[in-house]
Protein backbone atom coordinates (compact mmCIF):
# COMPACT_ATOMS: atom_id res chain seq x y z
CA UNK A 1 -111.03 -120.21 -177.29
CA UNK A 2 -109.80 -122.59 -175.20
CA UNK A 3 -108.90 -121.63 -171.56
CA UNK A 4 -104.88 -122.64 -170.95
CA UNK A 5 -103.09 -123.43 -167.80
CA UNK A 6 -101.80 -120.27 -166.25
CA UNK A 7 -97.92 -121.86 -166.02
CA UNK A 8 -98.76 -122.18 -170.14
CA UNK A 9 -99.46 -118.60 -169.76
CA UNK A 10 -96.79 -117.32 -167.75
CA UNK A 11 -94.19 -119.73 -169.64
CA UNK A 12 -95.12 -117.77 -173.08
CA UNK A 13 -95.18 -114.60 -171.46
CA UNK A 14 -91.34 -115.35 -169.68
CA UNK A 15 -90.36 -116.37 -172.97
CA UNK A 16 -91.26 -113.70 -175.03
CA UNK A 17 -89.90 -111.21 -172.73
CA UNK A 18 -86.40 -113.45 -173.17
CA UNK A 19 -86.65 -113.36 -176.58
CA UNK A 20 -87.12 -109.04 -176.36
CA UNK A 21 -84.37 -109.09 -174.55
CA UNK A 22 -82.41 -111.52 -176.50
CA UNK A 23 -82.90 -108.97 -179.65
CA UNK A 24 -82.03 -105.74 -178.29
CA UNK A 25 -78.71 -107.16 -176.92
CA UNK A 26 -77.72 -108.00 -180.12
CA UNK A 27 -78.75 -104.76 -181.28
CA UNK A 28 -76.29 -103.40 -178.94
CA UNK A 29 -73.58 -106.13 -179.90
CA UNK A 30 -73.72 -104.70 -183.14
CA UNK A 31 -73.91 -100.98 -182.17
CA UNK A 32 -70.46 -102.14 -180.06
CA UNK A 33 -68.63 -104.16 -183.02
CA UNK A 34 -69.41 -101.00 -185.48
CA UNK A 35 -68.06 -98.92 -182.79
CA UNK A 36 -64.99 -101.50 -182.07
CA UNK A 37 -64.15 -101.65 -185.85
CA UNK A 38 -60.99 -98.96 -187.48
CA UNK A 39 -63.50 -98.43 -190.51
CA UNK A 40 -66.96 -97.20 -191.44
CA UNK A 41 -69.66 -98.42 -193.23
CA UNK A 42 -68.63 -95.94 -195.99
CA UNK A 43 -65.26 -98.32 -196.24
CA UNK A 44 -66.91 -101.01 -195.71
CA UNK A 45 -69.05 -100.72 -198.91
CA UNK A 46 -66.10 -98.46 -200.92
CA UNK A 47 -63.96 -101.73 -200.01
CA UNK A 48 -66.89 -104.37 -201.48
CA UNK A 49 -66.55 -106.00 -197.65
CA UNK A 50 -69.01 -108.57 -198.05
CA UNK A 51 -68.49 -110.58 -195.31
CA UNK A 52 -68.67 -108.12 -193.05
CA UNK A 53 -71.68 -106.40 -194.58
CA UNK A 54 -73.09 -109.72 -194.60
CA UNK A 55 -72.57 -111.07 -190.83
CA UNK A 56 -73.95 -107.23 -189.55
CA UNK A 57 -76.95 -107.48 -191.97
CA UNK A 58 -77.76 -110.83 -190.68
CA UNK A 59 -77.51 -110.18 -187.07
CA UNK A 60 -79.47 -107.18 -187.22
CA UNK A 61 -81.90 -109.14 -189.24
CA UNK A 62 -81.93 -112.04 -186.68
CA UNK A 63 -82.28 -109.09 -183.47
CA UNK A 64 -85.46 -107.54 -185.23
CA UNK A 65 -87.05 -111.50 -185.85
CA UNK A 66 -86.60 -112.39 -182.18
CA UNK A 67 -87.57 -108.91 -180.85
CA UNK A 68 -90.65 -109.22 -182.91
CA UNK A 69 -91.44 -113.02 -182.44
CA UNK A 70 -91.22 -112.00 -178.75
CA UNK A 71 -93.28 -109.43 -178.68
CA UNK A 72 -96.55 -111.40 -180.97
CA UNK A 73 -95.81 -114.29 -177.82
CA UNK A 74 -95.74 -111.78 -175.18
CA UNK A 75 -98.87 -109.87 -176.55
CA UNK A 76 -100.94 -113.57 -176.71
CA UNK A 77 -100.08 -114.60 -173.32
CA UNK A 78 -101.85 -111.06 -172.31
CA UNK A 79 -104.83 -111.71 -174.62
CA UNK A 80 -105.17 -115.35 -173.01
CA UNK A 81 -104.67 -114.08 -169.52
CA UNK A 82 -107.50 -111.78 -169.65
């Protein structure tokens, strides 16, 4: 393997750890707009709220893809700064 530049290093470690970051907030944005909201998700699917459903769905989707895409970054900026 070939040996990178430690800023190279440090830059994908810094960035992954943004991008962790980046996907729990959201996780909490969501955890805040369910709590914010007058209904549940029981009304929310009883009501056929697709929008809704949809734009929740996605974020969460979104937080989990930049938590993990942080974490495989984070994890090969250890492995190359061994």
């Amino acid at each position: 393997m070939a040996q990178r530049s430690k800023m190279s290093v440090d830059f994908q470690f810094l960035f992954g750890d943004t991008l962790i970051k980046t996907g729990a907030a959201l996780v909490w944005l969501v955890i805040a707009i369910a709590l914010y909201t007058p209904f549940t998700l029981r009304d929310a699917l009883r009501e056929n709220m697709v929008g809704y459903l949809g734009m929740i769905a996605g974020m969460l989707v979104l937080a989990l893809g930049l938590w993990q895409w942080g974490r495989k970054m984070r994890e090969e900026a250890t492995i190359a700064d061994r």
